[in-house]
Protein backbone atom coordinates (compact mmCIF):
# COMPACT_ATOMS: atom_id res chain seq x y z
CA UNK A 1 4.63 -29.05 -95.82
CA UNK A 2 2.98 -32.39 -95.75
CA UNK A 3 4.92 -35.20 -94.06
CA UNK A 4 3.78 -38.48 -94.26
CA UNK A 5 3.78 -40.90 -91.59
CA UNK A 6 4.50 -43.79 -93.17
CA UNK A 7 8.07 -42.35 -93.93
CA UNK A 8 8.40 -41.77 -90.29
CA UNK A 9 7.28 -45.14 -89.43
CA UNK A 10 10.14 -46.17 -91.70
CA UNK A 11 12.74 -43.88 -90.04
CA UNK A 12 12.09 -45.67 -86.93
CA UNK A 13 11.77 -48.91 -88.18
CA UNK A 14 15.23 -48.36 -89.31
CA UNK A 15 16.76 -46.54 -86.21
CA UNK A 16 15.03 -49.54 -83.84
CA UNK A 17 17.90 -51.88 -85.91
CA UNK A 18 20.86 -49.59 -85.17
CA UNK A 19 22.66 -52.03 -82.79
CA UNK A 20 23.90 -50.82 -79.39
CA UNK A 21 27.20 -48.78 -79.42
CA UNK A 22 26.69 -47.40 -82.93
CA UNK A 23 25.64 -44.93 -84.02
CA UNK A 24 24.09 -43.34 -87.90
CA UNK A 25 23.78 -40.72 -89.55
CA UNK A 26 20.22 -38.11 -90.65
CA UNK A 27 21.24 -38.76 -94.23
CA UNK A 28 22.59 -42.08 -93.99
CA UNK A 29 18.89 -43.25 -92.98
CA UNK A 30 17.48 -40.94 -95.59
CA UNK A 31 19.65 -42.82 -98.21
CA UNK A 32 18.76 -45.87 -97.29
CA UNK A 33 14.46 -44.89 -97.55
CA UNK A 34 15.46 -43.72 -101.19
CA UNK A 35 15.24 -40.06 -100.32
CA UNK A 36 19.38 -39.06 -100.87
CA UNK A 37 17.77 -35.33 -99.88
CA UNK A 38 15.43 -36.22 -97.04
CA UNK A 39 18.28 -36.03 -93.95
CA UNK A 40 15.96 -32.95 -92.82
CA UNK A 41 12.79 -35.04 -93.31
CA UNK A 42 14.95 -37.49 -90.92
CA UNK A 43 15.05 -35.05 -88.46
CA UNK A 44 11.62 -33.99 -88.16
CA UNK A 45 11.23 -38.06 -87.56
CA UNK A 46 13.40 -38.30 -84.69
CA UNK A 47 12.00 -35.07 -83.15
CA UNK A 48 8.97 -36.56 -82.84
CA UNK A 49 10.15 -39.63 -82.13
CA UNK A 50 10.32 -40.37 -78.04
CA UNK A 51 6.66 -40.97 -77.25
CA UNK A 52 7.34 -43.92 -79.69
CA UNK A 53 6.19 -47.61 -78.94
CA UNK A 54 8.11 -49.72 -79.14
CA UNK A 55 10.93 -46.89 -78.03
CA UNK A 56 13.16 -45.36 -80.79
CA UNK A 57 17.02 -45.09 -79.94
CA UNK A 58 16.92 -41.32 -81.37
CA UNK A 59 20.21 -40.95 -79.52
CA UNK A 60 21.65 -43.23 -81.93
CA UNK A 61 21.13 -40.66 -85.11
CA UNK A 62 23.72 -37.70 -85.36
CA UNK A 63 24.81 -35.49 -87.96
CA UNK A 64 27.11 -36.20 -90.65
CA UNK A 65 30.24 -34.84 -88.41
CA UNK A 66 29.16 -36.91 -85.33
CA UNK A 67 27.26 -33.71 -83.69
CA UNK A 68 25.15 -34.80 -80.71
CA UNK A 69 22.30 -31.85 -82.50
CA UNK A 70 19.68 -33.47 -81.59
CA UNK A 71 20.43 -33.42 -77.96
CA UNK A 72 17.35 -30.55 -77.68
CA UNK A 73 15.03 -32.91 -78.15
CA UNK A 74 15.89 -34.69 -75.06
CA UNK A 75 13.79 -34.81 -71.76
CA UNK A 76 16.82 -33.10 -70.05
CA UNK A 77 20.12 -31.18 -71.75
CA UNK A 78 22.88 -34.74 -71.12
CA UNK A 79 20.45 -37.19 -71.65
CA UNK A 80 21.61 -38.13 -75.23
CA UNK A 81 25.11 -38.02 -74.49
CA UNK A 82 24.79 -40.06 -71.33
CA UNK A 83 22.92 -42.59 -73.48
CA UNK A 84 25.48 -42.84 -76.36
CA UNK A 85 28.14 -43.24 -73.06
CA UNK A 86 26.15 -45.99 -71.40
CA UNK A 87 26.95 -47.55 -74.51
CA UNK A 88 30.12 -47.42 -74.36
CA UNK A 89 30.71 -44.52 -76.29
CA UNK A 90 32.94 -41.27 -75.71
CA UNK A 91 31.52 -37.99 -76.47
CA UNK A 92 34.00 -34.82 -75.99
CA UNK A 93 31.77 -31.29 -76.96
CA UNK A 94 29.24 -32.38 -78.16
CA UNK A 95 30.52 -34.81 -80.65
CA UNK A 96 31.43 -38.53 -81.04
CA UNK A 97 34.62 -39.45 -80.82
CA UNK A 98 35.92 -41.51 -83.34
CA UNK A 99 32.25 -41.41 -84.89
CA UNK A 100 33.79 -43.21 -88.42
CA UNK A 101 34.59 -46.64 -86.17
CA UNK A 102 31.17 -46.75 -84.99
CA UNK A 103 29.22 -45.31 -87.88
CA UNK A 104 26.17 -47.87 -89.00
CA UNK A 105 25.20 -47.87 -92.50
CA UNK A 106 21.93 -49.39 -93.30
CA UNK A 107 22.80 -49.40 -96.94
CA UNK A 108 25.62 -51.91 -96.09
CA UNK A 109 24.47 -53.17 -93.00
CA UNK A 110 20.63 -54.08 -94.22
CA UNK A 111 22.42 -55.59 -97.51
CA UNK A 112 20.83 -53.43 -99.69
C-alpha cells in the first residue's frame, strides 16, 4: 500500500482545527478530504501522528460510536481519555459520553 503524505498532512491540518472539548470522527475527516472510504486511511494518519509539529490533538478523533480506539497509540494506556477529560469531557468504558453533543463536523463546521 502506498500512502501519501500529503493526505496525512491534510488529516492533521484538519484535526489541528477541531476546537477544544469536541471531538470527530475517522470518517467524518475522511469525508471531508473527499475520500467517503478513507476512515482507515484516517487512522493510519493519526497513528503516526504524535511526533507531529505543530502537535496534532489525535485524542480528539474517535470512532463512529464515540470509541476511545485509538487510545493504543498513546504514550501510556489513560492518556487519551485523560486528555478528552481535561477538556471537559466524560468518558465511561472507553467511550464518550454523549459523543453526538460534542461531535465536530468539518463538512459543516469548515462550510464546505
Amino acid at each position: 500500500m502506498v500512502i501519501q503524505k500529503d493526505f496525512f498532512k491534510d488529516v492533521y491540518d484538519v484535526v489541528r482545527l477541531i476546537p477544544k472539548g469536541r471531538v470527530t470522527s475517522y470518517g467524518a475527516i475522511a469525508n471531508y478530504l473527499g475520500d467517503k472510504r478513507g476512515a482507515r486511511m484516517v487512522g493510519y494518519a493519526m497513528n503516526a501522528a504524535h511526533q507531529q509539529i505543530p502537535a496534532v490533538p489525535a485524542h480528539r478523533v474517535l470512532n463512529r460510536a464515540g470509541l476511545l480506539t485509538g487510545k493504543h497509540h498513546f504514550a501510556h494506556q489513560n492518556e487519551m481519555q485523560e486528555l478528552l477529560e481535561s477538556e471537559g469531557l466524560v468518558v465511561n468504558n472507553e467511550q464518550l459520553v454523549d459523543f453526538n453533543l460534542y461531535f465536530w463536523d468539518p463538512n459543516q463546521e469548515l462550510n464546505l
